[in-house]
PDB file of N, CA and C in Angstrom:
ATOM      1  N   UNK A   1      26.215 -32.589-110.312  1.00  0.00           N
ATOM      2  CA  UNK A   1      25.704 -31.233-110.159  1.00  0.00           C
ATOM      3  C   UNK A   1      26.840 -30.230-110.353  1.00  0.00           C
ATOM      4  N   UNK A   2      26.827 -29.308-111.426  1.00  0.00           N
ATOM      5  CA  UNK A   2      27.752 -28.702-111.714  1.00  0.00           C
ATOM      6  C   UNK A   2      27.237 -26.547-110.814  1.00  0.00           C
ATOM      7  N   UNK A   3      28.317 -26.903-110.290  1.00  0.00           N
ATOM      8  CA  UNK A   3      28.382 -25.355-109.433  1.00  0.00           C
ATOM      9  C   UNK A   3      28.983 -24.299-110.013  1.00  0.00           C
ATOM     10  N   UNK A   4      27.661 -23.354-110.366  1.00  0.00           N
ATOM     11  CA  UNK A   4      28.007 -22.214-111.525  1.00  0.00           C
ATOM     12  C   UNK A   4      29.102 -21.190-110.203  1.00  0.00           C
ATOM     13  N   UNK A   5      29.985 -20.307-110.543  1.00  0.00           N
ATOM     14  CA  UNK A   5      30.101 -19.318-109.767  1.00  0.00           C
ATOM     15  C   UNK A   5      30.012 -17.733-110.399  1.00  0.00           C
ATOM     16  N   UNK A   6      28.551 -17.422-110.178  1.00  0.00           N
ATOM     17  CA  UNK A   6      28.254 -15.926-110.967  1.00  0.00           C
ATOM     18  C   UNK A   6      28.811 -14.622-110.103  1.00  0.00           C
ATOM     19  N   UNK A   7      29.872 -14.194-111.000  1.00  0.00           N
ATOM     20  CA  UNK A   7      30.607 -13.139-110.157  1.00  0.00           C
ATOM     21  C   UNK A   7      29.932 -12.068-110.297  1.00  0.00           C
ATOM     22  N   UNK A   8      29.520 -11.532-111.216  1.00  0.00           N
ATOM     23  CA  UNK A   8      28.424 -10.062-111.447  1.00  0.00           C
ATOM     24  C   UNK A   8      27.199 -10.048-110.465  1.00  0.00           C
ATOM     25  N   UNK A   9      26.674 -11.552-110.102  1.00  0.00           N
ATOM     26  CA  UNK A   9      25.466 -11.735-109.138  1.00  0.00           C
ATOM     27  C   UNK A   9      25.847 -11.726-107.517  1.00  0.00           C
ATOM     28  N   UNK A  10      26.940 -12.164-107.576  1.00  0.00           N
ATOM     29  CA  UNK A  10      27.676 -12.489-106.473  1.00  0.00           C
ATOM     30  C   UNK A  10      26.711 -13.599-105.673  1.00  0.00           C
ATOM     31  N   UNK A  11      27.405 -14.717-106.393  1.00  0.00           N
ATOM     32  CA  UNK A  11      26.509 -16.346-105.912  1.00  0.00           C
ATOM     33  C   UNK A  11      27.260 -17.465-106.213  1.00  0.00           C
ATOM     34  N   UNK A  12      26.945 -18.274-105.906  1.00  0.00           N
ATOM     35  CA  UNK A  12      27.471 -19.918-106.601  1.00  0.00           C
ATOM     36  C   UNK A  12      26.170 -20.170-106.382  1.00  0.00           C
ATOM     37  N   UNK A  13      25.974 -21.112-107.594  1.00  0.00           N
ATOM     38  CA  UNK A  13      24.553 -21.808-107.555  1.00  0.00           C
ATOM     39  C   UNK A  13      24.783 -22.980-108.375  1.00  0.00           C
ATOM     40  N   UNK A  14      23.808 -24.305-108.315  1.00  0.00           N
ATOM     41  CA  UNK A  14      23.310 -24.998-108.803  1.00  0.00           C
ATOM     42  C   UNK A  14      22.029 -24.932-109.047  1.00  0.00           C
ATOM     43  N   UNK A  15      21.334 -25.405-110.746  1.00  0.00           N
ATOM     44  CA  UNK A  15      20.468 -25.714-111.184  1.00  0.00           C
ATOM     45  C   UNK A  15      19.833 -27.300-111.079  1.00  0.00           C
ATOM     46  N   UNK A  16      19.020 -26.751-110.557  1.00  0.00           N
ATOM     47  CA  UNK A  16      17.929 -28.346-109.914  1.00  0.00           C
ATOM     48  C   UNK A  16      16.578 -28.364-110.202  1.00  0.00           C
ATOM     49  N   UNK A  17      16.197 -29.542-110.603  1.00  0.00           N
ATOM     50  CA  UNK A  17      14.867 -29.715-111.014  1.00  0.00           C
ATOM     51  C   UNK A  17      13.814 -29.011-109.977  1.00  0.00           C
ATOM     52  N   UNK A  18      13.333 -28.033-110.645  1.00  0.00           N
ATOM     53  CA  UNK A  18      12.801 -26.893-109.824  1.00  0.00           C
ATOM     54  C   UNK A  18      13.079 -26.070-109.244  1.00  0.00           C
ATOM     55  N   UNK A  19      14.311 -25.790-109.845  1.00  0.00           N
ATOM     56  CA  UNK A  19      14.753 -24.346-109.077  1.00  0.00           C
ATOM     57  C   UNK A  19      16.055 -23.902-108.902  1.00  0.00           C
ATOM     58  N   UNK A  20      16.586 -23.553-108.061  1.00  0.00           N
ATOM     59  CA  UNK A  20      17.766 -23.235-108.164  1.00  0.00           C
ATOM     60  C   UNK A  20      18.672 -23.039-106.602  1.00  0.00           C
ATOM     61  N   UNK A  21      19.644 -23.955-105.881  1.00  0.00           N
ATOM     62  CA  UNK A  21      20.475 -23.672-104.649  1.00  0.00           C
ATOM     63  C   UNK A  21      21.128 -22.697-104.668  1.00  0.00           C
ATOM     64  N   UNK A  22      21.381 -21.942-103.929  1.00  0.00           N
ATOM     65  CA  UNK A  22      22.675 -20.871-103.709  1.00  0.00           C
ATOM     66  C   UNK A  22      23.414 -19.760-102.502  1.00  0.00           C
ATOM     67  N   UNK A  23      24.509 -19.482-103.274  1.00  0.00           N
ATOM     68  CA  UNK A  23      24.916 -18.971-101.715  1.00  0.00           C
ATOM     69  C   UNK A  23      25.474 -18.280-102.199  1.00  0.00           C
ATOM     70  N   UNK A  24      24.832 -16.822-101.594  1.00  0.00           N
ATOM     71  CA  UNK A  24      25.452 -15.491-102.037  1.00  0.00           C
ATOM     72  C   UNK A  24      26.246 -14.849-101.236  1.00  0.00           C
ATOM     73  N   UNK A  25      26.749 -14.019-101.926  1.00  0.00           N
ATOM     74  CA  UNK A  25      27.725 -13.237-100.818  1.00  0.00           C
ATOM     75  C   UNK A  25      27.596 -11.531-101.267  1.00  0.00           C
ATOM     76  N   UNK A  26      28.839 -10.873-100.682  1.00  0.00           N
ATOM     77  CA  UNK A  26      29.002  -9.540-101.068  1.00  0.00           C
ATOM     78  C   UNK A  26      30.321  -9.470-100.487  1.00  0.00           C
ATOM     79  N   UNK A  27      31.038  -8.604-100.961  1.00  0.00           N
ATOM     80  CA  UNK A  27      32.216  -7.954-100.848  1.00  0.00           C
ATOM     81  C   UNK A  27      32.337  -6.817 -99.987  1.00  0.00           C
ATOM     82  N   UNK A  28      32.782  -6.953 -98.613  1.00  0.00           N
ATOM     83  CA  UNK A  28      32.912  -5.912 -97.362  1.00  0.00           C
ATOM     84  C   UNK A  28      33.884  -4.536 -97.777  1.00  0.00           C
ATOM     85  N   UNK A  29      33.918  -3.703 -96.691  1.00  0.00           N
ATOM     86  CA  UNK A  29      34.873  -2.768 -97.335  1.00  0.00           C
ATOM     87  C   UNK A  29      36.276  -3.153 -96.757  1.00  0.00           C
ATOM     88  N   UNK A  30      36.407  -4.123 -96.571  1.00  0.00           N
ATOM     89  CA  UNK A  30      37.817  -4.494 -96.167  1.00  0.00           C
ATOM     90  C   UNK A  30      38.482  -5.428 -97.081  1.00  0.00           C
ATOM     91  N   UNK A  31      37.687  -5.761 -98.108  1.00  0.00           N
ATOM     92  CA  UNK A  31      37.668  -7.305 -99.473  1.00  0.00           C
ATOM     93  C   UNK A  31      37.700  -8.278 -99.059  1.00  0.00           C
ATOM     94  N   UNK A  32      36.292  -8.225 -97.854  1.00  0.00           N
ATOM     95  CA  UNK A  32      36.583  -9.812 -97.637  1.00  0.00           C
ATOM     96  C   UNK A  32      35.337 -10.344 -98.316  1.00  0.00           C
ATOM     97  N   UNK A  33      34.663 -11.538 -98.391  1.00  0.00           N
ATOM     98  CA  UNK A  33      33.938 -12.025 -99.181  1.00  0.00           C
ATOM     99  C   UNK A  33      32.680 -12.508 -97.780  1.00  0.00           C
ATOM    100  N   UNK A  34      31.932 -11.996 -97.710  1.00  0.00           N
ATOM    101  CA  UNK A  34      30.600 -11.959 -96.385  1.00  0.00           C
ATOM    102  C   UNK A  34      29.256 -12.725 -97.210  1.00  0.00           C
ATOM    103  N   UNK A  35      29.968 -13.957 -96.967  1.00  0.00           N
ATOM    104  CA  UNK A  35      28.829 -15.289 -96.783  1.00  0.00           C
ATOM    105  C   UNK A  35      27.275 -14.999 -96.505  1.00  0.00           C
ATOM    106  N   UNK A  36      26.633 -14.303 -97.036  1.00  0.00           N
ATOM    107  CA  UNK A  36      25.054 -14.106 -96.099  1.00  0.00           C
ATOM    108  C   UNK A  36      23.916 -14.824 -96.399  1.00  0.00           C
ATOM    109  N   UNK A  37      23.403 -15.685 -96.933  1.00  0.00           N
ATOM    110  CA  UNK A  37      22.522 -16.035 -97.555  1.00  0.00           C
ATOM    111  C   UNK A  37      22.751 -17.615 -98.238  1.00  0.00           C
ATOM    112  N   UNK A  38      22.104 -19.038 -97.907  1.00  0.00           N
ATOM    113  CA  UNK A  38      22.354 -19.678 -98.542  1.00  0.00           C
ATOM    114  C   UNK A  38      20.508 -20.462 -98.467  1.00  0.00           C
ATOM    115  N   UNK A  39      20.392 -21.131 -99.522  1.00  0.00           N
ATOM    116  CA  UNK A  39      19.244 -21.441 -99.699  1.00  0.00           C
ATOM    117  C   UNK A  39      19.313 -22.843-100.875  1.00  0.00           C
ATOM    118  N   UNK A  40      18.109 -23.483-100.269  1.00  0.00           N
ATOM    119  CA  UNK A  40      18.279 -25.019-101.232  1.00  0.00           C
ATOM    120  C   UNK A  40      16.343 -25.156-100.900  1.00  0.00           C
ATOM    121  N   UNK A  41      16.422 -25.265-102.244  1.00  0.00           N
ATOM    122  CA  UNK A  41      14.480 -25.740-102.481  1.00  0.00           C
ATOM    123  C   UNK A  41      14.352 -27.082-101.804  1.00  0.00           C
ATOM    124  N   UNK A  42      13.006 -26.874-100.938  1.00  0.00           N
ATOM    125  CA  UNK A  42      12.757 -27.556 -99.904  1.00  0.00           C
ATOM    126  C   UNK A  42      12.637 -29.765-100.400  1.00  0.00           C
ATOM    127  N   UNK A  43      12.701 -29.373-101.972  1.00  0.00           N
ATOM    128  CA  UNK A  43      12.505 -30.832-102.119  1.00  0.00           C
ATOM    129  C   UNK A  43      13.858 -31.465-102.595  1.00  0.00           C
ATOM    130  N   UNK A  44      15.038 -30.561-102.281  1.00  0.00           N
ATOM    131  CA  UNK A  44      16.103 -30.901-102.227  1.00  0.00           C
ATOM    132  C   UNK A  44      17.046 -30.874-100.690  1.00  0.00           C
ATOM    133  N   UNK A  45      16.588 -31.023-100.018  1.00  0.00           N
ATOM    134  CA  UNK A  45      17.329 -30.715 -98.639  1.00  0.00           C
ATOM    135  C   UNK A  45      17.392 -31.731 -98.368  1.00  0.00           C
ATOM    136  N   UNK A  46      18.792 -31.953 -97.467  1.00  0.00           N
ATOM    137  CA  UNK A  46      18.621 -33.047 -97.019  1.00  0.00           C
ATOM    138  C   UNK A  46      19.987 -33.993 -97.537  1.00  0.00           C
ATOM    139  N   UNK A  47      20.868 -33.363 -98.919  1.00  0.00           N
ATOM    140  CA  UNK A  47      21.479 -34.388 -99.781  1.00  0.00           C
ATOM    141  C   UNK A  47      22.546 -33.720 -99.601  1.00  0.00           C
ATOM    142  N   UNK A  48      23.431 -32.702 -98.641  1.00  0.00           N
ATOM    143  CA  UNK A  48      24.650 -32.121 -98.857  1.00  0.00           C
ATOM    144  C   UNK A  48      24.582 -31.004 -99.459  1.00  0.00           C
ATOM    145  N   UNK A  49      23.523 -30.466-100.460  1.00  0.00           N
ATOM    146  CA  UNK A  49      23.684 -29.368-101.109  1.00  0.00           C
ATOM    147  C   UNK A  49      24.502 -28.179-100.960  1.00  0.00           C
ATOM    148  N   UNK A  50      23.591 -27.590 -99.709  1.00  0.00           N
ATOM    149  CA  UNK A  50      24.375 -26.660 -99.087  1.00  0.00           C
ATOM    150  C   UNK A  50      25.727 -26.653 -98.980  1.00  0.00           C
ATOM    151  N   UNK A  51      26.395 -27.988 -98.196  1.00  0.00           N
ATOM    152  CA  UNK A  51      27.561 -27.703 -97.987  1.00  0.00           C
ATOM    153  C   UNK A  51      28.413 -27.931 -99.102  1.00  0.00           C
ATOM    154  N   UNK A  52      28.097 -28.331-100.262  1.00  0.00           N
ATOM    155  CA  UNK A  52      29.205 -28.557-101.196  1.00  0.00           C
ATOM    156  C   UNK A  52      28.985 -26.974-101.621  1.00  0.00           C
ATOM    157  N   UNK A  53      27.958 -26.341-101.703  1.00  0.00           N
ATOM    158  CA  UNK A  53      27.806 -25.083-102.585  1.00  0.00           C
ATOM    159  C   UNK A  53      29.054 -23.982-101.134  1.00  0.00           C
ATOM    160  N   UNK A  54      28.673 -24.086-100.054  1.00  0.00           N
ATOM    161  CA  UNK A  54      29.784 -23.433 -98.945  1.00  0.00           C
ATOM    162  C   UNK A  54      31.149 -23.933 -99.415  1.00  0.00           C
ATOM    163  N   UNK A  55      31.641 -25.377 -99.564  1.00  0.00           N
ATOM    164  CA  UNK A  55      32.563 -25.485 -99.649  1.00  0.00           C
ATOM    165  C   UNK A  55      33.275 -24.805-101.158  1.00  0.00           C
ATOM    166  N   UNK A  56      32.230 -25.070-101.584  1.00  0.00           N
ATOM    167  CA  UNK A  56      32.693 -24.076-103.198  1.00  0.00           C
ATOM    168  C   UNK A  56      33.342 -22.996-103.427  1.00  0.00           C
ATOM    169  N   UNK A  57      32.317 -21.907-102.314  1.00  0.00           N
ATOM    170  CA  UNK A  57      32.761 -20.680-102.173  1.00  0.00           C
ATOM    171  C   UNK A  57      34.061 -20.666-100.901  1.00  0.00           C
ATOM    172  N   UNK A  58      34.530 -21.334-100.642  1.00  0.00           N
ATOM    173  CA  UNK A  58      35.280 -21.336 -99.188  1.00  0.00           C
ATOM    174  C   UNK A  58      36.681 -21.721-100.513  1.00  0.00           C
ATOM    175  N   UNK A  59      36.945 -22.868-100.519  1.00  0.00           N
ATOM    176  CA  UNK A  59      37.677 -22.922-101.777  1.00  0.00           C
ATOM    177  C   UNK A  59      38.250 -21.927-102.895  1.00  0.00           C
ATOM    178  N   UNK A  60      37.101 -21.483-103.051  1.00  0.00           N
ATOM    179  CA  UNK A  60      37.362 -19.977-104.419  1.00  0.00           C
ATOM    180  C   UNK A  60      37.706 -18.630-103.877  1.00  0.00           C
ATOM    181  N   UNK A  61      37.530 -18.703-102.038  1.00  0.00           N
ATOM    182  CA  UNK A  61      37.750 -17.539-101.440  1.00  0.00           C
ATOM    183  C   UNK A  61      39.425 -17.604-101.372  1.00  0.00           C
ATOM    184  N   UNK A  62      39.652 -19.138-100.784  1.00  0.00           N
ATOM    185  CA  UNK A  62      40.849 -19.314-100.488  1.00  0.00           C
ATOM    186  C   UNK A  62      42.140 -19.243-101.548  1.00  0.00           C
ATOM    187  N   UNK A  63      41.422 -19.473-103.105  1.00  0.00           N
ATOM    188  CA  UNK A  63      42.145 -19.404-104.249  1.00  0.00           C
ATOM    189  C   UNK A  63      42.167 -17.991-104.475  1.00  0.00           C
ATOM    190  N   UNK A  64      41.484 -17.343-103.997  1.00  0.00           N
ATOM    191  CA  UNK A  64      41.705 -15.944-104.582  1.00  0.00           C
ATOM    192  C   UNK A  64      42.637 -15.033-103.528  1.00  0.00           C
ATOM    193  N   UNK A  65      42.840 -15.855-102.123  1.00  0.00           N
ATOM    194  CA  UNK A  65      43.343 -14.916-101.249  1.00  0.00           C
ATOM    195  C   UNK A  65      42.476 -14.351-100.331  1.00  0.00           C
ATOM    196  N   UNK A  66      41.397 -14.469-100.361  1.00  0.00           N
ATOM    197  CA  UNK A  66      40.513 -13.611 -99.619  1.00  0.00           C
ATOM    198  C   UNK A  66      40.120 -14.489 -98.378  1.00  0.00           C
ATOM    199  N   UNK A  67      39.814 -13.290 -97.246  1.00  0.00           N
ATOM    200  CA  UNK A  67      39.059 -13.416 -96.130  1.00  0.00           C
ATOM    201  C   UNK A  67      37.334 -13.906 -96.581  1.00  0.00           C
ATOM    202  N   UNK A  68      36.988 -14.571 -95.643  1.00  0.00           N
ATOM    203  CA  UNK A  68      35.704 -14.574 -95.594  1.00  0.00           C
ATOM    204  C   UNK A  68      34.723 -14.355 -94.152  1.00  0.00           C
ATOM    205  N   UNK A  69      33.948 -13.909 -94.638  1.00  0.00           N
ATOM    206  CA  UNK A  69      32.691 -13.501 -92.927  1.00  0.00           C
ATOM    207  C   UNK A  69      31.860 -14.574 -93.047  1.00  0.00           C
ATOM    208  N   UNK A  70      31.211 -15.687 -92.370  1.00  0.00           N
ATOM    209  CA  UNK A  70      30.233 -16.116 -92.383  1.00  0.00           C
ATOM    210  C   UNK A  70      29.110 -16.025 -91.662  1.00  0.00           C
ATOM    211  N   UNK A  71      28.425 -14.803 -92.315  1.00  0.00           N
ATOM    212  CA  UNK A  71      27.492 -14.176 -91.475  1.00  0.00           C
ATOM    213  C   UNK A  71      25.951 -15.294 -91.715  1.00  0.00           C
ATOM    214  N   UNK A  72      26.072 -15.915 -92.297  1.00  0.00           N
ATOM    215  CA  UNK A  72      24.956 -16.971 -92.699  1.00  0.00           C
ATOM    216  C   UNK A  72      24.825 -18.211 -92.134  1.00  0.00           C
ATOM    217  N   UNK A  73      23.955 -18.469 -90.824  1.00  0.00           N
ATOM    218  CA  UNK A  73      23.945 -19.597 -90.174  1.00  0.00           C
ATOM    219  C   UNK A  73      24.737 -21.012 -90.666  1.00  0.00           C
ATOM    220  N   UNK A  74      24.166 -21.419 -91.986  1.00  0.00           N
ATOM    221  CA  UNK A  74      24.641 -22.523 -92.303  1.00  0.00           C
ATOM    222  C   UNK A  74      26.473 -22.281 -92.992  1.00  0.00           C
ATOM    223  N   UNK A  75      26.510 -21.168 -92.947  1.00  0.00           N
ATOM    224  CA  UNK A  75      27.816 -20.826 -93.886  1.00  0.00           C
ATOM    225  C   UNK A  75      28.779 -21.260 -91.984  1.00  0.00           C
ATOM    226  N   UNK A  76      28.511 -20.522 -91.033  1.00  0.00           N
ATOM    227  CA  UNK A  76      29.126 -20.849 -89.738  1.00  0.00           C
ATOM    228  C   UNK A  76      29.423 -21.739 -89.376  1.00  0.00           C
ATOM    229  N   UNK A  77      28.158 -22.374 -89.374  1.00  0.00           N
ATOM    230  CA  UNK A  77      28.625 -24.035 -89.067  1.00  0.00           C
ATOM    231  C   UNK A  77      28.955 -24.719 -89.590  1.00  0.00           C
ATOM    232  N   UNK A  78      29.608 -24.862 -91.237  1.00  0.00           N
ATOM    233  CA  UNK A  78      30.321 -25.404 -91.639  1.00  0.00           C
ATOM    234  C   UNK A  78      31.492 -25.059 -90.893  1.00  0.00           C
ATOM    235  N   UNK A  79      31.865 -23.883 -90.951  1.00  0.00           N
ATOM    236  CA  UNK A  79      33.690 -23.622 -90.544  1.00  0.00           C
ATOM    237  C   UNK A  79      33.841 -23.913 -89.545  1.00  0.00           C
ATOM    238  N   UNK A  80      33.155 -23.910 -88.487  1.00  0.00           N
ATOM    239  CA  UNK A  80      33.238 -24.506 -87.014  1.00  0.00           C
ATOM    240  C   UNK A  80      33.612 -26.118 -86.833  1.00  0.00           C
ATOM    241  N   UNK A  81      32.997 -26.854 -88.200  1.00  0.00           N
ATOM    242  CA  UNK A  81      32.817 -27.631 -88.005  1.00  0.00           C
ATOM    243  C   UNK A  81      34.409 -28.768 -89.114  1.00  0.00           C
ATOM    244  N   UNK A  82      34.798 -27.669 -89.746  1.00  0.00           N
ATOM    245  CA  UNK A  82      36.097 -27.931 -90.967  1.00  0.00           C
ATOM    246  C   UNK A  82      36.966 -26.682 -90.769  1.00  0.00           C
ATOM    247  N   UNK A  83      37.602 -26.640 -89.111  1.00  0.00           N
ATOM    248  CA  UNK A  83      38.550 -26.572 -88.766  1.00  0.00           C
ATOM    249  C   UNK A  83      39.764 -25.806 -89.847  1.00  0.00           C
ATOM    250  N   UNK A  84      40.107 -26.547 -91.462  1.00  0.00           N
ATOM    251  CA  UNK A  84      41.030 -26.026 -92.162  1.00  0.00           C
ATOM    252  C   UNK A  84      40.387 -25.130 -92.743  1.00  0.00           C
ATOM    253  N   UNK A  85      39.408 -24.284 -92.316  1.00  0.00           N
ATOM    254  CA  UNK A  85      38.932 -22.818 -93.080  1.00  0.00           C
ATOM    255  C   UNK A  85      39.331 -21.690 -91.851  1.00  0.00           C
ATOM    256  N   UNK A  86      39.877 -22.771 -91.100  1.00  0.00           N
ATOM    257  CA  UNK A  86      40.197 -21.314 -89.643  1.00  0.00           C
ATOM    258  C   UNK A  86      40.912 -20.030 -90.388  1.00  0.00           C
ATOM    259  N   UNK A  87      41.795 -20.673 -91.454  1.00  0.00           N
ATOM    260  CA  UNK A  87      42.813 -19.450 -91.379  1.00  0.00           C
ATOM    261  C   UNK A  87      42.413 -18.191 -92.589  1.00  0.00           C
ATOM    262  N   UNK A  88      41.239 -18.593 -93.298  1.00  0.00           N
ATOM    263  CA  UNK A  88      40.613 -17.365 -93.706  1.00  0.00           C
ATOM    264  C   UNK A  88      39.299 -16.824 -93.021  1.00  0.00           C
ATOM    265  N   UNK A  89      38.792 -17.239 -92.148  1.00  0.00           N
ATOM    266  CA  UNK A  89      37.644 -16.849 -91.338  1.00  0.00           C
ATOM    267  C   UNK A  89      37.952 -15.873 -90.375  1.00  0.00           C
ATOM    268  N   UNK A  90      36.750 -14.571 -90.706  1.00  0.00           N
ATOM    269  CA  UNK A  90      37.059 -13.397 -89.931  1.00  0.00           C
ATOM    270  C   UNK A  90      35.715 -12.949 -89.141  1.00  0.00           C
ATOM    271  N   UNK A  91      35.595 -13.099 -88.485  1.00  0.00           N
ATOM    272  CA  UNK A  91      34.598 -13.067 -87.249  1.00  0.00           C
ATOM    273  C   UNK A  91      33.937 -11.483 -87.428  1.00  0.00           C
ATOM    274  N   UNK A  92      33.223 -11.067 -88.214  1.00  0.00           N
ATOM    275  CA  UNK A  92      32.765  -9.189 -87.781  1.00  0.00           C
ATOM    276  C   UNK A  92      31.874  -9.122 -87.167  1.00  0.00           C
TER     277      UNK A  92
END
């Protein structure tokens, strides 16, 4: 599964038979990158999706320098849960 990252949309997504996973964000006024939104079609849940598409964007935040908010339930509990994202995670 190849993980697009659309910067004009502000998303990472994968294309899946029927549809499409993703996890969007937006850009705060401080430049941090605010996690809000992640979503996986219901006949794909279940297989990691989500978190490889979080870890995607957690990765590309960290390559770019940037803070991130994870204002998106599942975006939270990843970092809670992988400890080495402490040091770009910003609580707003």
């Amino acid at each position: 599964m190849e993980i697009i990252h659309d910067e004009e949309d502000t998303r990472f997504y994968i294309r899946l038979e029927g549809g499409e996973a993703e996890l969007t964000y937006s850009i705060t006024n401080n430049g941090h990158m605010d996690f809000d939104h992640t979503y996986v079609p219901e006949q794909h849940r279940g297989q990691g999706i989500a978190d490889r598409l979080v870890k995607e964007g957690l990765d590309h935040a960290r390559a770019c320098k940037c803070q991130i908010v994870p204002s998106c339930p599942v975006v939270e509990t990843y970092v809670k849960r992988h400890k080495e994202y402490d040091d770009i995670v910003r609580w707003e």
